[in-house]
Protein backbone atom coordinates (compact mmCIF):
# COMPACT_ATOMS: atom_id res chain seq x y z
CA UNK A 1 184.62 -84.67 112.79
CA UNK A 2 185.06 -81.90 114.82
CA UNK A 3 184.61 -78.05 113.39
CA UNK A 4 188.51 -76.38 113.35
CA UNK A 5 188.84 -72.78 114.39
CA UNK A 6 190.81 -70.55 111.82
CA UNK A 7 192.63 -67.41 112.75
CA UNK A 8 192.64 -65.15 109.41
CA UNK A 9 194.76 -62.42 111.09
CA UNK A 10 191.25 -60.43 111.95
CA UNK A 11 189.05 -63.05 114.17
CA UNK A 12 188.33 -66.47 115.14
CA UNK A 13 186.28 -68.04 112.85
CA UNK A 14 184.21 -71.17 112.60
CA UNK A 15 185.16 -73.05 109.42
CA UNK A 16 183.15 -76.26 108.11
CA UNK A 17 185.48 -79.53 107.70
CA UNK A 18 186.60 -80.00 104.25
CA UNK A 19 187.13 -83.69 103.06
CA UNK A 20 190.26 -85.35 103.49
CA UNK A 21 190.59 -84.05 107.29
CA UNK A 22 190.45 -87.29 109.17
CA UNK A 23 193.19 -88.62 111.54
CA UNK A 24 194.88 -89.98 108.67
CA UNK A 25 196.04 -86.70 107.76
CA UNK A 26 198.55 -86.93 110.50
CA UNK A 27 199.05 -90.15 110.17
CA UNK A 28 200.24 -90.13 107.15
CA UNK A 29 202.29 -86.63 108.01
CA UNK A 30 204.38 -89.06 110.80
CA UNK A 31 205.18 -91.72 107.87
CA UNK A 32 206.15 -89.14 105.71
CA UNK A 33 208.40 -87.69 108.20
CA UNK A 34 210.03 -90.32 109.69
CA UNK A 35 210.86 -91.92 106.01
CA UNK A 36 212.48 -88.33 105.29
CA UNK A 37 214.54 -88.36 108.17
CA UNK A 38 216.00 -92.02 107.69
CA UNK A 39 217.26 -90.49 104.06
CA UNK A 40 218.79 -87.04 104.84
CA UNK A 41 219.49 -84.68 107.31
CA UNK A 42 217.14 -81.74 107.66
CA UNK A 43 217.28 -78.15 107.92
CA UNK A 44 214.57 -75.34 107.74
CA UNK A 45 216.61 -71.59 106.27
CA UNK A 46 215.43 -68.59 106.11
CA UNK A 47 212.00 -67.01 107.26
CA UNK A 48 209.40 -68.05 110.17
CA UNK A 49 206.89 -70.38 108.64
CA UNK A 50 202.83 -68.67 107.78
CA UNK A 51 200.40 -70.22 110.65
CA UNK A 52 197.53 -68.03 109.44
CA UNK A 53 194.96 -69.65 107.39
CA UNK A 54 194.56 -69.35 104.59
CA UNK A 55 198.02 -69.17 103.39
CA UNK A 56 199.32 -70.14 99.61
CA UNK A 57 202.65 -72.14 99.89
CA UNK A 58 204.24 -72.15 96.42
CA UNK A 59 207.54 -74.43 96.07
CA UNK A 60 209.74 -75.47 93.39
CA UNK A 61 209.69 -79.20 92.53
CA UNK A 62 213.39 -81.09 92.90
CA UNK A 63 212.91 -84.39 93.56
CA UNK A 64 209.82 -86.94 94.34
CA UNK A 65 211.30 -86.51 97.89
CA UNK A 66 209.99 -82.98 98.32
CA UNK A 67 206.92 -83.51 99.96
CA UNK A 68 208.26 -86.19 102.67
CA UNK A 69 211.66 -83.41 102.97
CA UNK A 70 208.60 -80.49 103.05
CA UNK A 71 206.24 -82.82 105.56
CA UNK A 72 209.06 -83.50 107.95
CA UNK A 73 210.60 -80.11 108.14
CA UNK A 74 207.45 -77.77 108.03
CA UNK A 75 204.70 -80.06 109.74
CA UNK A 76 205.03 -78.71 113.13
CA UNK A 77 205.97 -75.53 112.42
CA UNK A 78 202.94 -74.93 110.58
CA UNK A 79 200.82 -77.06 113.18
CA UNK A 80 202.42 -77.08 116.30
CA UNK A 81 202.26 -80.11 118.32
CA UNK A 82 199.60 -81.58 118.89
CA UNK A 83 198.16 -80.39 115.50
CA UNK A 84 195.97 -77.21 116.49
CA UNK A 85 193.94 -75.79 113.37
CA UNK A 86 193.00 -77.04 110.10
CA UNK A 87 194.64 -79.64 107.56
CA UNK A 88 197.17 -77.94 104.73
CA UNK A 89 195.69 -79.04 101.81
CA UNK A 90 198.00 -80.38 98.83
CA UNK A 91 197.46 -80.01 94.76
CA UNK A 92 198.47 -83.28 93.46
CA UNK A 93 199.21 -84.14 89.96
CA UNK A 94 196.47 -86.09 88.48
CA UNK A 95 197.66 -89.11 87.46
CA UNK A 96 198.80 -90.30 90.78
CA UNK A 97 195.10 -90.54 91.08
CA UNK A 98 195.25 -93.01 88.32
CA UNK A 99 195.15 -97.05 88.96
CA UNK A 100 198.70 -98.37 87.88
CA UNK A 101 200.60 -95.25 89.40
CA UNK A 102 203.18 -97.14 91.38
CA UNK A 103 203.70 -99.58 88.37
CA UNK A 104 203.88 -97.12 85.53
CA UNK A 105 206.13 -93.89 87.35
CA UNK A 106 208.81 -96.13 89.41
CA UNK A 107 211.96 -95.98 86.54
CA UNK A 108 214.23 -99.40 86.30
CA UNK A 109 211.12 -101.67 87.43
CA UNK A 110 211.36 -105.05 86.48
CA UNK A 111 208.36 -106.15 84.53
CA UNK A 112 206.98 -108.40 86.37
CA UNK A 113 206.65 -106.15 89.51
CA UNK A 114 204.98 -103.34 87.45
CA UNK A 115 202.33 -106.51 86.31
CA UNK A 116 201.94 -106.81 90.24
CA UNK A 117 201.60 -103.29 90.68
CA UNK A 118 199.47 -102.69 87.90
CA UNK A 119 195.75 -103.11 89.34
CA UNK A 120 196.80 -100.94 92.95
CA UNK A 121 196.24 -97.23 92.93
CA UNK A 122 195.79 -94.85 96.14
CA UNK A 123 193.23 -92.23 94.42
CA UNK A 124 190.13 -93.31 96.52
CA UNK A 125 192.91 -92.67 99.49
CA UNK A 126 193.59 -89.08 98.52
CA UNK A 127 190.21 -88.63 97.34
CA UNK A 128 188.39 -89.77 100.45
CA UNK A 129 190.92 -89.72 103.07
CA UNK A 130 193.82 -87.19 102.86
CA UNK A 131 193.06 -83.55 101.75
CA UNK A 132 194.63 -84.26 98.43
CA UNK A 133 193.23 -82.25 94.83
CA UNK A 134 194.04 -83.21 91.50
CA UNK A 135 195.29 -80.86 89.12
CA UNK A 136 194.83 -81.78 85.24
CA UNK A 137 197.00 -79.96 82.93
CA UNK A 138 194.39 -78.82 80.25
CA UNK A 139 197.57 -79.24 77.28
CA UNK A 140 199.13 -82.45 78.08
CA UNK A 141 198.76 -86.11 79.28
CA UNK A 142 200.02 -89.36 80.35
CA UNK A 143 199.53 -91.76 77.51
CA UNK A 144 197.64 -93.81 80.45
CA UNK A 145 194.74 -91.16 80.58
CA UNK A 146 194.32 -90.71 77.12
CA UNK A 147 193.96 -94.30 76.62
CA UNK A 148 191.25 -95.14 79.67
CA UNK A 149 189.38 -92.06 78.05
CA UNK A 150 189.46 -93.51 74.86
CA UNK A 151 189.33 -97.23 75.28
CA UNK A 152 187.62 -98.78 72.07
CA UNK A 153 189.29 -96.41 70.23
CA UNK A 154 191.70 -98.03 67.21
CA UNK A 155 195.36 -97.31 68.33
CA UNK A 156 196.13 -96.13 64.63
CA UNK A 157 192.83 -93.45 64.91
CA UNK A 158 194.41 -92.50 68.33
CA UNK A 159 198.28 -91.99 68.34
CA UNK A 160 200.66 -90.86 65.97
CA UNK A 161 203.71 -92.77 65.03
CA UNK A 162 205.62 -91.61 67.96
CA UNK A 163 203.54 -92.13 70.34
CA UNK A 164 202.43 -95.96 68.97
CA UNK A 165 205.53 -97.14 67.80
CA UNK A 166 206.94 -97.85 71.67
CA UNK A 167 203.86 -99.62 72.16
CA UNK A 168 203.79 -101.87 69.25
CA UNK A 169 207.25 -102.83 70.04
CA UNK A 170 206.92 -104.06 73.15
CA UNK A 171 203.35 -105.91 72.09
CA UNK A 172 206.12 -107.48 69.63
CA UNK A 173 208.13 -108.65 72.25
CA UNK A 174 205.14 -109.84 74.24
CA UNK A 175 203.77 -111.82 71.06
CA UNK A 176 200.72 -109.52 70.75
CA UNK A 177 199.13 -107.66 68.49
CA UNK A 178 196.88 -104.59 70.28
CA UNK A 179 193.88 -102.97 68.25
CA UNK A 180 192.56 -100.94 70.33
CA UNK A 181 193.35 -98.95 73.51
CA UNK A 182 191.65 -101.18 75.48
CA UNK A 183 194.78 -104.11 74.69
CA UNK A 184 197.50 -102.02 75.96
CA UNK A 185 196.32 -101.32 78.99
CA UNK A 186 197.87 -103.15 81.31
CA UNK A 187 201.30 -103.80 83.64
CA UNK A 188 203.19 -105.28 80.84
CA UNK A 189 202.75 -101.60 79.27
CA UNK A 190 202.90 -99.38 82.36
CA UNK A 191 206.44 -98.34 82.12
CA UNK A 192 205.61 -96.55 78.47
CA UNK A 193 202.05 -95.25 79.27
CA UNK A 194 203.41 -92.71 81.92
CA UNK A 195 205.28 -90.90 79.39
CA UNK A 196 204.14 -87.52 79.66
CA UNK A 197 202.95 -86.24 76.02
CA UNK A 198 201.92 -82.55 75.48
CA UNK A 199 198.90 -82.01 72.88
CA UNK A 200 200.81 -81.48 70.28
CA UNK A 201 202.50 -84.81 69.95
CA UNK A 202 198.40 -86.69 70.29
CA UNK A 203 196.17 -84.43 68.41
CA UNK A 204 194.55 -86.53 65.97
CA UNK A 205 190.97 -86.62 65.40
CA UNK A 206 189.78 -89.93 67.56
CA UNK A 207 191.55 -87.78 70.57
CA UNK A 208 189.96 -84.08 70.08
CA UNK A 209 186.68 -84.67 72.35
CA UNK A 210 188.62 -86.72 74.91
CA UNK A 211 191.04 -82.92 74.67
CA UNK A 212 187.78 -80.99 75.35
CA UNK A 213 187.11 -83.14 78.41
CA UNK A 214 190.21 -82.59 79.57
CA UNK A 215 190.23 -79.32 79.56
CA UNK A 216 186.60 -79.28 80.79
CA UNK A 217 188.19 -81.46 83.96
CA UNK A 218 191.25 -79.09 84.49
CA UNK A 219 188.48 -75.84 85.24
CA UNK A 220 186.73 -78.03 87.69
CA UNK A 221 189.85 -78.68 89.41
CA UNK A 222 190.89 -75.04 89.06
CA UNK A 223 187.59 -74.07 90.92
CA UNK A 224 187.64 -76.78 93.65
CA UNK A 225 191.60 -75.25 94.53
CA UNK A 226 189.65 -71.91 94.68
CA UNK A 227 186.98 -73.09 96.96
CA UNK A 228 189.64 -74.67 99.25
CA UNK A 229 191.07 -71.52 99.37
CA UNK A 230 187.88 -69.12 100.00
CA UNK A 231 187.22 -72.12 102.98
CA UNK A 232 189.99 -70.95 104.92
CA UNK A 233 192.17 -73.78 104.29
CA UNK A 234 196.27 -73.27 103.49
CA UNK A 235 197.11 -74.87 100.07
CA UNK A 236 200.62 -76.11 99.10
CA UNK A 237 201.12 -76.04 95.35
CA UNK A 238 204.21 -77.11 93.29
CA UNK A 239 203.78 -75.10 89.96
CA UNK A 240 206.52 -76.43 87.95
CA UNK A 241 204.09 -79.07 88.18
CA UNK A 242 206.65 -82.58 88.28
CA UNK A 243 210.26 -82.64 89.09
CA UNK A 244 212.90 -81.09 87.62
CA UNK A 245 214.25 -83.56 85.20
CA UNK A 246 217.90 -81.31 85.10
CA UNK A 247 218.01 -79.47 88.11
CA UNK A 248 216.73 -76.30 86.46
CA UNK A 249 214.26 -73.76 88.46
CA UNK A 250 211.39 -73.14 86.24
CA UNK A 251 209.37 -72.78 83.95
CA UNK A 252 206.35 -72.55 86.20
CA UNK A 253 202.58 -73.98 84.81
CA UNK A 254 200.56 -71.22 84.25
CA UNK A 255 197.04 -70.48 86.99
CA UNK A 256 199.17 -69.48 89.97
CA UNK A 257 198.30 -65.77 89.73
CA UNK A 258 194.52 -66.77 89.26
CA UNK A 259 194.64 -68.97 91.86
CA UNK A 260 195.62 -66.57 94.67
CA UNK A 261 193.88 -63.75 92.63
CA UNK A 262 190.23 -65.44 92.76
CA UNK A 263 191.14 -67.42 96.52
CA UNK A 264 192.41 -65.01 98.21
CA UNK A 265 194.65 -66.39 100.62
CA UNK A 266 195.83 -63.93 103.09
CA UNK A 267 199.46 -64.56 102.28
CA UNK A 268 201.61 -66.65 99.11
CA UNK A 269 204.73 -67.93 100.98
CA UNK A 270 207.46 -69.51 99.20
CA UNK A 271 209.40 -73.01 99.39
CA UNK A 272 212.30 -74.19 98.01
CA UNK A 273 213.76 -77.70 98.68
CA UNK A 274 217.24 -78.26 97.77
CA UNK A 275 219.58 -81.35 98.06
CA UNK A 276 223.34 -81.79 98.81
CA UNK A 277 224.33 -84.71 97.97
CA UNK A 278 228.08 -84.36 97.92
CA UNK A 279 228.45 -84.95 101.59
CA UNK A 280 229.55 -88.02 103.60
CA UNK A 281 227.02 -89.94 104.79
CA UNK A 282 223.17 -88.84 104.24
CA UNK A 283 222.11 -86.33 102.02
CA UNK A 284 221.98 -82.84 103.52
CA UNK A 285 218.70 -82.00 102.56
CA UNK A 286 217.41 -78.44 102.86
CA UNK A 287 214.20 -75.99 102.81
CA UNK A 288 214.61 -72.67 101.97
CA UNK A 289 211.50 -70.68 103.49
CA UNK A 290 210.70 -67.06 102.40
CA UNK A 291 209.32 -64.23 103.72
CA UNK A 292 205.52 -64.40 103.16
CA UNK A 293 204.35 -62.08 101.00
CA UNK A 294 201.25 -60.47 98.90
CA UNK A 295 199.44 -63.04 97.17
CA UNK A 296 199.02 -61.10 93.89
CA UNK A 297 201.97 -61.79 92.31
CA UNK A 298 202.25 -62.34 88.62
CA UNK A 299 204.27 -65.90 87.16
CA UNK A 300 207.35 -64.16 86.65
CA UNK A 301 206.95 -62.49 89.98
CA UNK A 302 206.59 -66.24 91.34
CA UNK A 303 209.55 -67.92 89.72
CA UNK A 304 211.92 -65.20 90.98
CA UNK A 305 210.61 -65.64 94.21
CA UNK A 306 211.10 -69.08 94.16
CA UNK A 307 214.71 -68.98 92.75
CA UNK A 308 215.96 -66.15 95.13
CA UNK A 309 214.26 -68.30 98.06
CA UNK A 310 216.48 -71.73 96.94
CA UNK A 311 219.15 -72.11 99.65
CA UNK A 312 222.80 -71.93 98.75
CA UNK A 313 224.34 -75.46 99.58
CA UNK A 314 228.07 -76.26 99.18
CA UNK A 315 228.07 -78.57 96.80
CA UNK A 316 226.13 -76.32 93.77
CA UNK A 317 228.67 -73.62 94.10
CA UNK A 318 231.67 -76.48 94.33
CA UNK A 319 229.77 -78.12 90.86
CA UNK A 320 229.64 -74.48 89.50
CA UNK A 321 233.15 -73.80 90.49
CA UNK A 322 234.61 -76.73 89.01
CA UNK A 323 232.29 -76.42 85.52
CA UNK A 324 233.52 -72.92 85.26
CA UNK A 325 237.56 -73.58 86.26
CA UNK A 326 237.05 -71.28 89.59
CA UNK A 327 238.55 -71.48 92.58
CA UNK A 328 236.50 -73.35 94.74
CA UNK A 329 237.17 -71.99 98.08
CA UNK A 330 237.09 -68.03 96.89
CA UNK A 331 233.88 -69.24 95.08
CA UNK A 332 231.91 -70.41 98.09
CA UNK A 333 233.04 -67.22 99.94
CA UNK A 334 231.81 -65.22 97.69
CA UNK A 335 228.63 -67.13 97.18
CA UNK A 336 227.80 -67.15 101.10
CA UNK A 337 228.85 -63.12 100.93
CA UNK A 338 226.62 -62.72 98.10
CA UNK A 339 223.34 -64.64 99.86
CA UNK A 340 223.46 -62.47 102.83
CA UNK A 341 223.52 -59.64 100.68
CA UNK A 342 220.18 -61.34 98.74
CA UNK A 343 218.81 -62.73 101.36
CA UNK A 344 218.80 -66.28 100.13
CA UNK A 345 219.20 -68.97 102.74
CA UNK A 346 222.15 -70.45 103.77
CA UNK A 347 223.94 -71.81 106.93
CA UNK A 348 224.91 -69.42 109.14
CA UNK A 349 227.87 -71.29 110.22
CA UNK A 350 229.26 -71.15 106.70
CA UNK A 351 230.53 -67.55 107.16
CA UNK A 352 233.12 -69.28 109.03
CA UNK A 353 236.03 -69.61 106.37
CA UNK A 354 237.39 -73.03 108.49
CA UNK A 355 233.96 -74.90 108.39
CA UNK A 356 233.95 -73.44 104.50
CA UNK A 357 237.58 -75.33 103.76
CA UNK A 358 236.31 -78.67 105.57
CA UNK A 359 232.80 -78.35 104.39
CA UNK A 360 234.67 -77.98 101.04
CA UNK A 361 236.97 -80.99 101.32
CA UNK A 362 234.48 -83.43 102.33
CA UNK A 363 232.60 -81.89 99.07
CA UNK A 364 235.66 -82.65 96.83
CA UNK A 365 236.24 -86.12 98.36
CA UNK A 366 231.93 -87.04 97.94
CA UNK A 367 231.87 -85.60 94.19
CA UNK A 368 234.29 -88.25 92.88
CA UNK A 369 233.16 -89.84 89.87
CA UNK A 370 229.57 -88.26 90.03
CA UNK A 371 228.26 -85.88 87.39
CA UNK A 372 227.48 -82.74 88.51
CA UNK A 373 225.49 -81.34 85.91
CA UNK A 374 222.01 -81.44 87.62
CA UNK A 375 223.95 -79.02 90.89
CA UNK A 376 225.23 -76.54 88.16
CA UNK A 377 222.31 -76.40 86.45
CA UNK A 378 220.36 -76.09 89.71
CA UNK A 379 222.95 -73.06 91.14
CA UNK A 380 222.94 -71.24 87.27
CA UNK A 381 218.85 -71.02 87.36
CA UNK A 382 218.30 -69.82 90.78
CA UNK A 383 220.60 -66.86 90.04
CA UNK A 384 218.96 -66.44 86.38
């Protein structure tokens, strides 16, 4: 592999490969961005794009499409083309490093495809191949993990009722009867062992020094973001840490402050995917870019950031019109007057009051019979 140069914004520096910068990594960046393109149409708002290394890119976390939608929109203007410079690497929550991911995640699976899926995982991929990190989250879980790190423990020692109950319904169904964690681990189960669980809800005895290994595990993946950092490498974190499961901005994991506090990247630039969905035809799918800015920001800091840097789309301030009995069209001309004002992205071409009206209309005639809660919730937050 050959040695990448790295402009810091002072001098050209030599800077050793990292693992997880092979070919593939662009490989997989043209898969990624061709699937994203089939589903939506694309648009970059807001500020030029950070091509110094090493640069922290912080985004908020929509969908499961954001990092095809972020891959496909921000590839070459971080790279150019061909790629010159290093690999962007990506914090990745943990358990898609676990065996079983694409049969236990996937909602409305039919059973015996997450049994298929069940012994296929892609971890020695990101491990080996793409420059992919795990993050653990030192205070919560999939069931999965606690039950690999525990697997001779009794089920009764292990989980409360909450968390067992599910499972010993299904083994009802199945005609089993599971002791230990060892006898639920498998595709017939998958669907209910990638619930995520926060301390809290699993803290019984059996589970405390599988807790202390967790958190042990979430420091060394702390340190190796760190050292990706202090090797001149761009990161791209998510902090809310999995997709919004309303359409609200926020809350944001804690260790983004210490991350760009102890690896110093020479910049923290913010992302913000958003999705319009009341349109005819694909989703409009957008990325809001912000200007970059001092990495030493604290979480609060962040999630404002974050929120002002989420790009006004027509059909959030139609959803928040409607929810609120507003006039739809005075709304969205406000809204547009209001983002220039901010400085939050938004199409230019809205300030138009005709392409407003028809953007509106085709809005009205898409939102028919949809619920609309997840695009007020999404416009309310990133103007909390």
């Amino acid at each position: 592999m050959t040695t990448l140069a790295l402009h810091t914004g002072q001098d050209e520096t030599e800077a050793a490969p990292l693992r997880g910068e092979s070919p593939l990594y662009d490989l997989v960046a043209l898969a990624l961005a061709a699937y994203a393109h089939l589903r939506f149409r694309i648009r970059v708002l807001g500020a030029p794009v950070e091509r110094r290394h090493p640069t922290l890119f912080v985004s908020t976390h929509r969908s499961d499409d954001d990092v095809p939608l972020l891959v496909a929109a921000l590839y070459r203007r971080v790279h150019g083309l061909p790629r010159r410079g290093p690999a962007v690497h990506f914090v990745v929550r943990d358990d898609l490093f676990e065996p079983g991911f694409f049969a236990g995640y996937p909602r409305g699976l039919p059973r015996p495809v997450r049994r298929l899926l069940w012994p296929l995982g892609i971890g020695p991929i990101l491990r080996g191949h793409l420059p992919c990190h795990p993050a653990a989250w030192p205070s919560g879980m999939r069931l999965v993990q606690l039950l690999r790190g525990c697997p001779d423990a009794p089920l009764e020692e292990l989980l409360p009722e909450p968390l067992l109950a599910p499972l010993r319904l299904r083994a009802a169904e199945l005609g089993k009867a599971p002791r230990v964690a060892r006898d639920v681990l498998e595709g017939d189960y998958a669907d209910l062992l990638w619930r995520l669980s926060e301390r809290e809800q699993a803290d019984l005895p059996a589970a405390q020094a599988w807790w202390r290994t967790r958190r042990e595990t979430a420091i060394r993946d702390f340190q190796e973001l760190v050292a990706v950092l202090r090797a001149g490498r761009s990161l791209f974190i998510c902090p809310e840490g999995i997709p919004s499961a309303d359409g609200t901005i926020g809350p944001l994991m804690g260790g983004v402050a210490g991350l760009a506090k102890r690896g110093r990247p020479v910049a923290l630039q913010p992302l913000a995917p958003a999705y319009d969905p009341l349109s005819v035809g694909r989703t409009r799918a957008y990325v809001g870019v912000g200007a970059a800015t001092d990495a030493g920001l604290e979480l609060e800091e962040t999630l404002s950031l974050l929120r002002r840097t989420t790009p006004l789309t027509v059909g959030s301030s139609l959803a928040a019109a409607l929810a609120d009995g507003a006039d739809p069209e005075e709304r969205l001309a406000r809204d547009v007057e209001r983002a220039h004002e901010e400085g939050r992205p938004y199409e230019p071409e809205l300030a138009d009051p005709q392409v407003r009206r028809e953007r509106l209309a085709e809005a009205r005639r898409a939102s028919a019979g949809r619920d609309l809660a997840r695009l007020v919730n999404e416009y309310r937050s990133a103007r909390a």
